[in-house]
Protein backbone atom coordinates (compact mmCIF):
# COMPACT_ATOMS: atom_id res chain seq x y z
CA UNK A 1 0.00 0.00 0.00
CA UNK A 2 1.45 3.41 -1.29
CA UNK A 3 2.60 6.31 1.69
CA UNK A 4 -0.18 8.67 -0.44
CA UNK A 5 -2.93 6.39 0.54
CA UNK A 6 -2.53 5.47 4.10
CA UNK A 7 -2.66 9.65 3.99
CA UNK A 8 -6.21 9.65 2.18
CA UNK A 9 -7.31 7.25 5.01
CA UNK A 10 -5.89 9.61 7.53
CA UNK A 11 -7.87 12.46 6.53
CA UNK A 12 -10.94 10.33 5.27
CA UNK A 13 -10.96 9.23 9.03
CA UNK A 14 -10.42 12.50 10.76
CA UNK A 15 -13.48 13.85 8.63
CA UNK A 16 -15.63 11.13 9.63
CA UNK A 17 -14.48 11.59 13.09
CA UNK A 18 -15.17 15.43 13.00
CA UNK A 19 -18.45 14.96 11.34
CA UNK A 20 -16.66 18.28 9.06
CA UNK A 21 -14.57 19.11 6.05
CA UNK A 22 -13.58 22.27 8.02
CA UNK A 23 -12.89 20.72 11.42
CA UNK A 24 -11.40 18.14 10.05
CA UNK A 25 -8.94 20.20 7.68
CA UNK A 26 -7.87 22.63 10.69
CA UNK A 27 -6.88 19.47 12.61
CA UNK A 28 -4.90 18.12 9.83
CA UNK A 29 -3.74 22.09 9.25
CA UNK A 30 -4.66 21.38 5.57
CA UNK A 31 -6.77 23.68 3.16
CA UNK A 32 -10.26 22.58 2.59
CA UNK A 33 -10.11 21.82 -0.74
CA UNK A 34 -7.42 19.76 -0.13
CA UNK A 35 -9.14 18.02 2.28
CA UNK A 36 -12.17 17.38 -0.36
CA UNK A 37 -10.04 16.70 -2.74
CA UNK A 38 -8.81 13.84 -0.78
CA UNK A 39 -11.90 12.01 -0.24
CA UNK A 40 -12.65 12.32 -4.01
CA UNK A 41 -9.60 10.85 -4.38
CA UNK A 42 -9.99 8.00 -2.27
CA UNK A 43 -13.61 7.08 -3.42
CA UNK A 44 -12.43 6.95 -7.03
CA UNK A 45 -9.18 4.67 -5.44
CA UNK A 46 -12.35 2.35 -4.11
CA UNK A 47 -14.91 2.86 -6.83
CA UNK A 48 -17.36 3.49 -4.17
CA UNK A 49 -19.15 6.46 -2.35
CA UNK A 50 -17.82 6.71 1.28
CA UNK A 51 -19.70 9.89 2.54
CA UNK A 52 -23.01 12.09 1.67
CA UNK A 53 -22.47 15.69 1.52
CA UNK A 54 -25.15 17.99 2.18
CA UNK A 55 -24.23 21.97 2.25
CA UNK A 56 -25.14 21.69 6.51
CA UNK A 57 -23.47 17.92 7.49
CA UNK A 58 -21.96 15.11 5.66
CA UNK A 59 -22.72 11.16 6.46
CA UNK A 60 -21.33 8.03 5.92
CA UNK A 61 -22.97 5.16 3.20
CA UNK A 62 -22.58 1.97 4.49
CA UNK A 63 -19.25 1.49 2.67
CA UNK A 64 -18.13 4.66 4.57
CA UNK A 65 -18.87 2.77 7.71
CA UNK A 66 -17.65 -0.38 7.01
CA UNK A 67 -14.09 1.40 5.59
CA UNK A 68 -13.87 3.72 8.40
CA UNK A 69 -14.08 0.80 10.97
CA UNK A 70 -11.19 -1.25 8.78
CA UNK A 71 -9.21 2.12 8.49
CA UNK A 72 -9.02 3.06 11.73
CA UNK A 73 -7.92 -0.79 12.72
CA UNK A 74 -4.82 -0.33 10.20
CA UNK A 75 -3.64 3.22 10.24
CA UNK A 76 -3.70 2.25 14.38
CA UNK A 77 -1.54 -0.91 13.90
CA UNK A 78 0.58 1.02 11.71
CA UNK A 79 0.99 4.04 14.33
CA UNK A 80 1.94 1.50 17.08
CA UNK A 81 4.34 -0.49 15.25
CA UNK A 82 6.06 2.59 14.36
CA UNK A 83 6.08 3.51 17.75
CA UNK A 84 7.34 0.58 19.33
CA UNK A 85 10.48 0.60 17.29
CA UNK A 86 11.08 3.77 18.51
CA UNK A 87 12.22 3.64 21.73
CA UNK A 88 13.63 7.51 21.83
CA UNK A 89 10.74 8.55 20.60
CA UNK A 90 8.22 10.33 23.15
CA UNK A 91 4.71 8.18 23.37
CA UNK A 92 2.27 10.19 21.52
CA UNK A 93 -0.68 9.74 19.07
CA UNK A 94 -4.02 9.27 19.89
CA UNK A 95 -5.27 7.07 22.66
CA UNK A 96 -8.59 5.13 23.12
CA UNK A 97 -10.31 4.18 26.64
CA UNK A 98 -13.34 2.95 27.82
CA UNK A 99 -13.95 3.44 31.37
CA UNK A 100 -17.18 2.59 33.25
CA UNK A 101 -19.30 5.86 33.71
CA UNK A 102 -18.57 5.80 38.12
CA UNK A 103 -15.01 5.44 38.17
CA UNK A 104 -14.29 8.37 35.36
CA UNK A 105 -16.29 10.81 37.34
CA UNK A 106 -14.60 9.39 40.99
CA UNK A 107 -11.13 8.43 39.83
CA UNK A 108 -9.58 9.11 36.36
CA UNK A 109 -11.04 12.83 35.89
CA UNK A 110 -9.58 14.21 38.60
CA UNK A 111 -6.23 13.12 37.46
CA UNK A 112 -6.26 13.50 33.97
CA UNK A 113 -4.55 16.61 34.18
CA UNK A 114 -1.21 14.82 35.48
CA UNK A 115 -1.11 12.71 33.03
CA UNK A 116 -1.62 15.14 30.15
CA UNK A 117 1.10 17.55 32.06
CA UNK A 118 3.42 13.88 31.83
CA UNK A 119 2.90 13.14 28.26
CA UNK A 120 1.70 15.93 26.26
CA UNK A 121 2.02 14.50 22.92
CA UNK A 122 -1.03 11.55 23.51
CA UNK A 123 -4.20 12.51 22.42
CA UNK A 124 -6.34 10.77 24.64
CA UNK A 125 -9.82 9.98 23.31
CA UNK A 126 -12.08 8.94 26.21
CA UNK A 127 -15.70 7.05 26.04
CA UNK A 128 -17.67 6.19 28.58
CA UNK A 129 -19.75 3.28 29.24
CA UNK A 130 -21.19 0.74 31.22
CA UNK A 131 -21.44 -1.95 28.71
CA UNK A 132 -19.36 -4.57 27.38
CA UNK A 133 -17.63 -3.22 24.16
CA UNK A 134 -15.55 -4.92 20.91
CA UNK A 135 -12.40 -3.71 21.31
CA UNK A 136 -10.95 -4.35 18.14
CA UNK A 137 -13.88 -3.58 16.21
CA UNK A 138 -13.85 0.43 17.65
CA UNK A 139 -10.31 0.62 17.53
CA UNK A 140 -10.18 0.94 21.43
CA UNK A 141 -6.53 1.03 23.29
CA UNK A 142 -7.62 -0.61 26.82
CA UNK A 143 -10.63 -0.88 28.14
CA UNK A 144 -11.30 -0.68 32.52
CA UNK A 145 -13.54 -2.89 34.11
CA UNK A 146 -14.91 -3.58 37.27
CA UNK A 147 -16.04 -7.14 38.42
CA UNK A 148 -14.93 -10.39 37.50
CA UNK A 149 -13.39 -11.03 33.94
CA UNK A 150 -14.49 -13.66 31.64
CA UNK A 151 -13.14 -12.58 28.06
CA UNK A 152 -9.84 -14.65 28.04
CA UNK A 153 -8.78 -13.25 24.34
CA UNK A 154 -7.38 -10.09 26.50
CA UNK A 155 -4.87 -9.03 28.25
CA UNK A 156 -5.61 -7.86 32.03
CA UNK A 157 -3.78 -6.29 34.94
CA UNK A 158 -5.70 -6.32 38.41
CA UNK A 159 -5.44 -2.63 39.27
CA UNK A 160 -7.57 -2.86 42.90
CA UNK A 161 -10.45 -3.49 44.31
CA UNK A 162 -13.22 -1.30 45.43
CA UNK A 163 -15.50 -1.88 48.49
CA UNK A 164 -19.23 -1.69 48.03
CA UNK A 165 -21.77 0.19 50.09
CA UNK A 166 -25.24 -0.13 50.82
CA UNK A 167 -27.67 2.91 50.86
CA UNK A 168 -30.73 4.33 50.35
CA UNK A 169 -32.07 8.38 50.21
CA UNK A 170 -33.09 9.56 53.66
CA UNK A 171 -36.76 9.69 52.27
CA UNK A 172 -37.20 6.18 51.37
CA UNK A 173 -35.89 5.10 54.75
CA UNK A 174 -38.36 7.15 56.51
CA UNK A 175 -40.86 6.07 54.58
CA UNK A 176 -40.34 2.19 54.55
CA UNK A 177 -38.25 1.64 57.45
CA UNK A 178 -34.35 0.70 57.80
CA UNK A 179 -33.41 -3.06 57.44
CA UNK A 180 -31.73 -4.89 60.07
CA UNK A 181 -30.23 -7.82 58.22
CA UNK A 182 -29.57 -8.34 54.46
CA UNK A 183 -33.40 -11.13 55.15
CA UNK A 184 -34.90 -8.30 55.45
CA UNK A 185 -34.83 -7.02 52.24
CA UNK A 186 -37.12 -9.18 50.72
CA UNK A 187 -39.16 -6.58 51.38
CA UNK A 188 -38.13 -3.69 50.07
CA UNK A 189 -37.91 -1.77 46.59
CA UNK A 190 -34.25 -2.04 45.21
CA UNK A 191 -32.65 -0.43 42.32
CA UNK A 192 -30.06 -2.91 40.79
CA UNK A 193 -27.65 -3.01 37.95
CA UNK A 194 -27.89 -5.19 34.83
CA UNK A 195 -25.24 -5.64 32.14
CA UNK A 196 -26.06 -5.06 28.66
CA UNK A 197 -27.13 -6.64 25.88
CA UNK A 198 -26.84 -9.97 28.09
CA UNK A 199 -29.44 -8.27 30.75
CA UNK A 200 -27.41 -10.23 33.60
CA UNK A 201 -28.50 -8.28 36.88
CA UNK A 202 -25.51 -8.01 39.44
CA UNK A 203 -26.08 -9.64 42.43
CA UNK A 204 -26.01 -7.84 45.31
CA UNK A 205 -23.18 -9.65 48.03
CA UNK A 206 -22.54 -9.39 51.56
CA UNK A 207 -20.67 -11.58 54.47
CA UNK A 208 -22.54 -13.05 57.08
CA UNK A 209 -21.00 -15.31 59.64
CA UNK A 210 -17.71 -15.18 57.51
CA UNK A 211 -19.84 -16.51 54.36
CA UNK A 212 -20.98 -14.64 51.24
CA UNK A 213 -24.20 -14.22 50.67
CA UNK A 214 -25.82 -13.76 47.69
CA UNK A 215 -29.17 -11.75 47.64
CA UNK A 216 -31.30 -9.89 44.87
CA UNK A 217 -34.32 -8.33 46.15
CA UNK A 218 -37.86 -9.19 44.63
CA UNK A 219 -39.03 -5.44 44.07
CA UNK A 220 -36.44 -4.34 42.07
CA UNK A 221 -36.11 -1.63 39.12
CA UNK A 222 -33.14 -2.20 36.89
CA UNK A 223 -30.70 0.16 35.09
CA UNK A 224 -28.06 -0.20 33.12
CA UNK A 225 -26.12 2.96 33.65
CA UNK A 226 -24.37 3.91 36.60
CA UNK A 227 -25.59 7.21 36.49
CA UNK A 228 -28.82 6.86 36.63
CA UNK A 229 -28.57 4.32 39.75
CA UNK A 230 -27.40 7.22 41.62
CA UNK A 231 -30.20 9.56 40.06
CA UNK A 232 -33.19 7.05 41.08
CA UNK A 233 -31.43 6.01 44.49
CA UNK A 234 -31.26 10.47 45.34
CA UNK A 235 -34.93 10.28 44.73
CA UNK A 236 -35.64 7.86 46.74
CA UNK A 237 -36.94 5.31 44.20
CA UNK A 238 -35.16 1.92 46.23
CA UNK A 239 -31.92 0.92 47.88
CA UNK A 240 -29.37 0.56 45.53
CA UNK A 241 -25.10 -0.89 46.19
CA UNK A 242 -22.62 0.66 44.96
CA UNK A 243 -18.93 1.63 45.30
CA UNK A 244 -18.06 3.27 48.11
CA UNK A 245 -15.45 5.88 46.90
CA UNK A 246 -18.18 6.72 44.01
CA UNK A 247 -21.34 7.41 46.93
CA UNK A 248 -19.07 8.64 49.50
CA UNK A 249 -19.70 12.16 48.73
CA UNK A 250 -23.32 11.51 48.74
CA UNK A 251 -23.07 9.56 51.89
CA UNK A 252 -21.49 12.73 53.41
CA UNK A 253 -23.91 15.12 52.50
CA UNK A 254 -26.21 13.25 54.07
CA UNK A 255 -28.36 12.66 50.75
CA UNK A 256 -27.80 8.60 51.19
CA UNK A 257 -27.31 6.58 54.16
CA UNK A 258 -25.44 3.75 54.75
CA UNK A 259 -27.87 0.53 55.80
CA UNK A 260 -26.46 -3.17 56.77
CA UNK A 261 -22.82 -1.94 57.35
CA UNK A 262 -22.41 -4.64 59.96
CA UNK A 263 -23.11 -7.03 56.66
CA UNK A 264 -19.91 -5.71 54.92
CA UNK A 265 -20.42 -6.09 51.70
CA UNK A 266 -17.58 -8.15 49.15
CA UNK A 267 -15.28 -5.47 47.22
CA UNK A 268 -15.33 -5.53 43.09
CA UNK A 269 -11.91 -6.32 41.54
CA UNK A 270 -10.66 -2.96 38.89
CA UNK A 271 -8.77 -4.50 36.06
CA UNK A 272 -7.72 -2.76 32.54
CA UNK A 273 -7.89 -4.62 29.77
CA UNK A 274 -6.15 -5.01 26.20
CA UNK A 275 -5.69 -6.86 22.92
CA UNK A 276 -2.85 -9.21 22.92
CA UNK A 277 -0.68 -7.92 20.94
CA UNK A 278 3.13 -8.87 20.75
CA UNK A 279 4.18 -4.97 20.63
CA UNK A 280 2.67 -3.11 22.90
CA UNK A 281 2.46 0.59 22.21
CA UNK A 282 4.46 2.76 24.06
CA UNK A 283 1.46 4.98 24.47
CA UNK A 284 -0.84 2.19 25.91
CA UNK A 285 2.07 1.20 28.00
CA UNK A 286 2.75 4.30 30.22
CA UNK A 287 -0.98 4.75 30.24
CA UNK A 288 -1.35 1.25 31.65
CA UNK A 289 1.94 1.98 34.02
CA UNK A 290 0.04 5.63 35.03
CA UNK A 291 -3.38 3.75 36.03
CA UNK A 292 -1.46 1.27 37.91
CA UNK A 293 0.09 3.39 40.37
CA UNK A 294 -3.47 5.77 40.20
CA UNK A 295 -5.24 3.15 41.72
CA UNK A 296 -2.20 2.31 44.19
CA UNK A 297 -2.23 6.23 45.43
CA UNK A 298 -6.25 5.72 45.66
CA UNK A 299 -6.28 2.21 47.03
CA UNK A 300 -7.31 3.21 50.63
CA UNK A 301 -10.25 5.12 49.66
CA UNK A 302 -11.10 2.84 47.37
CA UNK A 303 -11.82 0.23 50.06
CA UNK A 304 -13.41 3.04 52.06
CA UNK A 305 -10.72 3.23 54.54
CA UNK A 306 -10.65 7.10 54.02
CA UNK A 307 -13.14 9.37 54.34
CA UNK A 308 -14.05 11.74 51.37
CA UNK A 309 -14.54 15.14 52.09
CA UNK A 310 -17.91 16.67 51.75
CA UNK A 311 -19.13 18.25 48.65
């Protein structure tokens, strides 16, 4: 494959990625009619049309999509490989993470700016989710997860565990009364978790007598985003467990309270994952070696040893 396409791909991806011609030309610090000159170039390379143009947006055909997702794969590959035999070279390009929804707002937000201050020349590219992704199909980096892991095709490094809490809004306590032991919640509205496409409800866990147990209330309303747990468990809509570095500040401000916390509950493992590849890019790797020792500094409040200090 010739050096002048691998550059059409480059800007045919950074246009679909800006959702612009403009955008996408003062990234590349190109003209625009270089830029569409490009694409036209590249869909007469492929004999097919990759994008609609409209004089307000511009949209992908269904060969646009299925390139872009194929382009993105190889112009990545390429950009590591290049990287990794350059070991005097600084770790840069762009990086892609998937983080679950609580732990970017608790953890990696707040120390983002470190990083970026450490390695200026990464372009990090962050999503968000609760959900069970394809890694190599969205040209993600490393993912972070929390719970057990099952997908054996990746790589993973345990980064922690988190301790779990459970709590309801001062309202729905006072209206329904405060269990005494995990039996009693059999009776109670709960609002629980459930995973994706699967629909796999977590479980919720606590010891008893130096055993796990293993409940899931009757009454339950299920989510599956993290953020909207907290939202229905604020208004009062059903207990709800969570992590206990994530609801602390709630917890403080007295808008949740902690119930059964001489049931403690079982801590989640934290793990990032990624691919298996052979090389692994510098840029994933100080990432990876960055989140490591994050989660070391933040272990003890992780586990709720620490307190968090009111909002």
């Amino acid at each position: 494959m010739s050096a002048r396409m691998f550059e059409l791909m480059n800007i045919f991806v950074e246009v679909a990625e800006q959702g612009s011609f403009a955008r996408a030309a003062d990234v590349l610090h190109l003209h625009r009619p270089a830029v569409t000159k490009a694409i036209q170039t590249l869909e007469e390379e492929l004999g097919a049309r990759l994008m609609h143009r409209t004089t307000r947006r511009i949209s992908l055909t269904s060969e646009g999509d299925a390139f872009l997702q194929r382009a993105k794969i190889l112009l990545h590959e390429v950009d590591d490989v290049m990287a990794s035999f350059s070991p005097t070279r600084p770790p840069r390009g762009r990086l892609r993470v998937d983080t679950p929804l609580s732990l970017v707002h608790a953890v990696l937000i707040p120390a983002l700016s470190a990083f970026q201050a450490q390695y200026p020349d990464i372009e990090l590219e962050l999503t968000s989710s609760d959900h069970r992704i394809d890694m190599v199909a969205e040209g993600i980096d490393c993912v972070i997860r929390i719970g057990e892991l099952q997908d054996s095709s990746l790589v993973s490094r345990r980064l922690g565990n988190a301790r779990l809490v459970t709590c309801a809004a001062p309202a729905y306590l006072d209206k329904f009364g405060v269990p005494e032991t995990p039996d009693d919640l059999g009776g109670h509205q709960a609002v629980m978790f459930f995973a994706g496409h699967s629909r796999t409800v977590m479980d919720w866990r606590f010891t008893q007598n130096g055993e796990i147990r293993v409940l899931r209330p009757t009454k339950t309303m299920l989510v599956d985003n993290s953020d909207i747990l907290l939202s229905c468990g604020l208004a009062g809509l059903g207990i709800l467990q969570g992590i206990h570095a994530v609801l602390a500040p709630q917890l403080h401000a007295g808008k949740l309270v902690e119930i059964l916390a001489d049931y403690t509950t079982a801590s989640k493992p934290i793990s990032v994952l990624y691919p298996d590849r052979r090389y692994l890019a510098p840029k994933v790797r100080v990432f990876i070696d960055w989140l490591t020792a994050l989660f070391a500094a933040n272990s003890d409040r992780l586990q709720g040893l620490l307190p968090t200090e009111k909002q």
